[in-house]
Protein backbone atom coordinates (compact mmCIF):
# COMPACT_ATOMS: atom_id res chain seq x y z
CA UNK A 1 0.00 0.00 0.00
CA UNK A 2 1.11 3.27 -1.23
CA UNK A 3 1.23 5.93 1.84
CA UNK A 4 -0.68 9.32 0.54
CA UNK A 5 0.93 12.62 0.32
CA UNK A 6 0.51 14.87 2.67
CA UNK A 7 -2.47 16.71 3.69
CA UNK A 8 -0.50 20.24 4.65
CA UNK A 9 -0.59 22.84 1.55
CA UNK A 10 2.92 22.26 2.24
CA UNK A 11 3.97 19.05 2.72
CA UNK A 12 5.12 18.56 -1.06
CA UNK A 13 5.36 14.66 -1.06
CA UNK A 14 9.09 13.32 -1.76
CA UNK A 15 7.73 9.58 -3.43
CA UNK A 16 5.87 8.65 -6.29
CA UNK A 17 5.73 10.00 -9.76
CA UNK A 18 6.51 13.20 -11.44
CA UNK A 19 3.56 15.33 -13.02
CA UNK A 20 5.36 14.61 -16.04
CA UNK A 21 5.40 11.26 -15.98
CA UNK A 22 1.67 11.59 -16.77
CA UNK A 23 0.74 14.61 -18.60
CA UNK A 24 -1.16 13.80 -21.42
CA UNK A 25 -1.99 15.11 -24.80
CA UNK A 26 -4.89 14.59 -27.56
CA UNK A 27 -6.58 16.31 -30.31
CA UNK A 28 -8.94 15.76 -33.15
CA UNK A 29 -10.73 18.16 -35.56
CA UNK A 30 -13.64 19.38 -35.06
CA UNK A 31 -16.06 17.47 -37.40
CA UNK A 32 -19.70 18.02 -38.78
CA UNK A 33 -21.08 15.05 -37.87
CA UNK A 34 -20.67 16.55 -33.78
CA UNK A 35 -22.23 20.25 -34.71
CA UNK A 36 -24.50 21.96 -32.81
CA UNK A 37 -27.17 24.09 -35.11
CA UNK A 38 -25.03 27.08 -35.18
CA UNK A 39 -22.55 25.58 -36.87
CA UNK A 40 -19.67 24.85 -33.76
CA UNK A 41 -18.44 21.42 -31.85
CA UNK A 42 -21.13 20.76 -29.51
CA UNK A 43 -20.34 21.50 -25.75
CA UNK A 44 -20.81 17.78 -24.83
CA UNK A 45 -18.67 16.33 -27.33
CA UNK A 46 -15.64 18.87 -26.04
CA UNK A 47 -16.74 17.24 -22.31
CA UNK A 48 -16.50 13.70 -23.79
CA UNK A 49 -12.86 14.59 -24.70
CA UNK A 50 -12.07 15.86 -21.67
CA UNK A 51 -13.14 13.29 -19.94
CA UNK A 52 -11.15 10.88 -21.96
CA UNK A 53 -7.65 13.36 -21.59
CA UNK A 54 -8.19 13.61 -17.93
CA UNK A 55 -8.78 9.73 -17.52
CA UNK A 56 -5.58 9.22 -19.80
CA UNK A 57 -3.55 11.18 -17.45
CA UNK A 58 -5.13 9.16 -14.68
CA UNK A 59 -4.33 5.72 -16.29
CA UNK A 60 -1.07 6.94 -16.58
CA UNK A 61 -0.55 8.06 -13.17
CA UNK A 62 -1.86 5.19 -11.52
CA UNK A 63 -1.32 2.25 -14.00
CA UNK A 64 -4.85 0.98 -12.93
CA UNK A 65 -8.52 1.36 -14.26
CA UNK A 66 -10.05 5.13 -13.18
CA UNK A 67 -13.30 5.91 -13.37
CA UNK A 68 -14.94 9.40 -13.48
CA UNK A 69 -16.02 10.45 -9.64
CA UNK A 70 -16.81 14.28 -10.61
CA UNK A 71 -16.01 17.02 -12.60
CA UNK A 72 -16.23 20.66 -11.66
CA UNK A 73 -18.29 22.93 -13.56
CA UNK A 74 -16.67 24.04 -16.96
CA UNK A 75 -17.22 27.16 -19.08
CA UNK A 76 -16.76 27.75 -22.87
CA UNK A 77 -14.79 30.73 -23.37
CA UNK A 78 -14.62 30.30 -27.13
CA UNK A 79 -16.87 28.36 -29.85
CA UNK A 80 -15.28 25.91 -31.36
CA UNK A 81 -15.62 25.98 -35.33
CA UNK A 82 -15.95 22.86 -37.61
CA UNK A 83 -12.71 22.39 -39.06
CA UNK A 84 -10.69 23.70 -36.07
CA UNK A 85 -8.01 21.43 -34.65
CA UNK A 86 -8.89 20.59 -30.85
CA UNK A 87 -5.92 19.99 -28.44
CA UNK A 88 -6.36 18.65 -24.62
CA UNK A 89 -3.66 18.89 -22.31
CA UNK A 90 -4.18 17.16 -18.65
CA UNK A 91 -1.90 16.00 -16.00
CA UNK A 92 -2.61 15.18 -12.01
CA UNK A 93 -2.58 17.70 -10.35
CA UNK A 94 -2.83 15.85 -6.71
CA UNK A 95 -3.50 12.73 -5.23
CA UNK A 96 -5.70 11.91 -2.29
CA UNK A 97 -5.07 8.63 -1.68
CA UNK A 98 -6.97 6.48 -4.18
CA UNK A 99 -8.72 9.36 -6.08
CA UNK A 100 -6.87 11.58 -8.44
CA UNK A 101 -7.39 15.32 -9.50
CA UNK A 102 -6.47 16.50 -12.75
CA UNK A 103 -6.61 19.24 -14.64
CA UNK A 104 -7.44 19.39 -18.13
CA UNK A 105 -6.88 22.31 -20.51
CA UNK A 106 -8.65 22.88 -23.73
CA UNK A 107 -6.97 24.67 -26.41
CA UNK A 108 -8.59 25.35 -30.50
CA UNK A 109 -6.34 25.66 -33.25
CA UNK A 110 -7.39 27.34 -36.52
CA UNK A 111 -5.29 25.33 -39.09
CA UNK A 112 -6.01 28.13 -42.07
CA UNK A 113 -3.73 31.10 -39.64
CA UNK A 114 -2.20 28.79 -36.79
CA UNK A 115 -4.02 30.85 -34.22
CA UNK A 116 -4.48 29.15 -30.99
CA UNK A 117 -6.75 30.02 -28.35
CA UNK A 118 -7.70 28.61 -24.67
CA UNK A 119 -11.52 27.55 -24.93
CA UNK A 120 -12.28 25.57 -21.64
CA UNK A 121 -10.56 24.16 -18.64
CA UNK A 122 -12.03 21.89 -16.35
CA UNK A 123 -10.87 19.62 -13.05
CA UNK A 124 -11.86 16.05 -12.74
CA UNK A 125 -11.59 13.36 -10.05
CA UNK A 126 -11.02 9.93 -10.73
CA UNK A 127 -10.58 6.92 -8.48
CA UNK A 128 -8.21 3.98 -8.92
CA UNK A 129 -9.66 0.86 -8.81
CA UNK A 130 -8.34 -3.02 -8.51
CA UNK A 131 -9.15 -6.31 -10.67
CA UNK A 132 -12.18 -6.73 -7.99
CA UNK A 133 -13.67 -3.13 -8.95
CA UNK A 134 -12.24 -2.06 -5.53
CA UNK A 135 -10.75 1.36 -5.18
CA UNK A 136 -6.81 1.34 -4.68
CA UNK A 137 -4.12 3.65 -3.20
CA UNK A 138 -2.68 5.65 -5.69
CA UNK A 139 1.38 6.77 -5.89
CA UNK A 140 1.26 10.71 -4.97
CA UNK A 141 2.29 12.91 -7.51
CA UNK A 142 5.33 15.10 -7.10
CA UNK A 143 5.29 18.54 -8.31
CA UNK A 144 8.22 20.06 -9.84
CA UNK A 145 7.79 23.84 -11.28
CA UNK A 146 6.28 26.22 -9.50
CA UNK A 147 3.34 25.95 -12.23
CA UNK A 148 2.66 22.21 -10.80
CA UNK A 149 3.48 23.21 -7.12
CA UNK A 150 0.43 26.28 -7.57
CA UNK A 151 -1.77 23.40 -8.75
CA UNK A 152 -0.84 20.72 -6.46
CA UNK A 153 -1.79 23.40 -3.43
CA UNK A 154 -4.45 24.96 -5.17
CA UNK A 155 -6.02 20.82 -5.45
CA UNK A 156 -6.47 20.76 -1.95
CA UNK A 157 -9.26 23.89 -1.53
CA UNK A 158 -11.33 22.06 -4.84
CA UNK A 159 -11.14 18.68 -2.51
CA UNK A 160 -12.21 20.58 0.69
CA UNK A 161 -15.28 21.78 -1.62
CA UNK A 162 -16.15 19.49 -3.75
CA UNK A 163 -16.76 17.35 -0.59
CA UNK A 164 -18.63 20.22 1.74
CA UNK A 165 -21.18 20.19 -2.14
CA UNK A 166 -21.20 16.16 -1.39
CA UNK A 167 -22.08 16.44 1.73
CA UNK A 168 -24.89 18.76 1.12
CA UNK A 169 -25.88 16.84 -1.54
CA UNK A 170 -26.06 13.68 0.97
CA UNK A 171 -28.35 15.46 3.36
């Protein structure tokens, strides 16, 4: 059994894997056949993606089946145009024991000028589980640049959160 990291903001855990270890890239145009009536990739075919990039990071991370726990809310800054190359970036940001949070980042490419914009981001827990369906300890992740450090602190606050919403929710 894998101990967790820390639960300080601090406490930057000294075992496990780098973020980079597990950072993970996609993209695919953006195709008619997923258009919404005004002509742009519809907003739950850019959450299907993201969903797949963030549990490819997770994968990655913990070498073991993840499955989606939650996601936080996500906004579309941009439309996203048929035609347009669509790139997802994710990595772990944190890891609380056997559940994972990562971060995934969506970016649009026009192909025609090379133009690339930031459309959505969006945070995503997933838990590790065994052969038996049974949720496993995870390796923590260890930040390295101060980009990954802000993130890995940052984690903690979402967690605190997302479970005081869970709670409610529960009640």
């Amino acid at each position: 059994m894998v101990p967790p990291a820390g639960d300080r903001e601090t406490d930057l855990p000294t075992h496990g894997r780098f973020v980079r270890e597990s950072a993970s890239e996609i993209s695919e145009m953006a195709l008619p056949i997923y258009a919404n009536p005004l002509g742009n990739l519809l907003g739950g075919r850019v959450m299907h993606l993201v969903d797949i990039a963030g549990a490819l990071a997770a994968m990655r991370h913990s070498r073991m089946t993840v499955v989606t726990a939650s996601v936080d809310h996500m906004t579309f800054l941009y439309p996203i145009h048929i035609g347009e190359q669509v790139i997802l970036k994710a990595s772990v940001n944190r890891v609380f024991h056997t559940s994972m949070e990562v971060g995934v980042k969506v970016l649009v490419e026009n192909l025609r000028t090379g133009e690339v914009r930031h459309t959505s981001s969006a945070y995503l827990t997933f838990v590790a589980l065994d052969e038996q369906n049974r949720r496993v300890a995870v390796p923590p992740v260890i930040p390295e640049t101060e980009d990954e450090i802000r993130r890995w602190q940052k984690a903690e606050q979402r967690r605190k959160y997302r479970l005081e919403l869970k709670a409610r929710a529960k009640r």
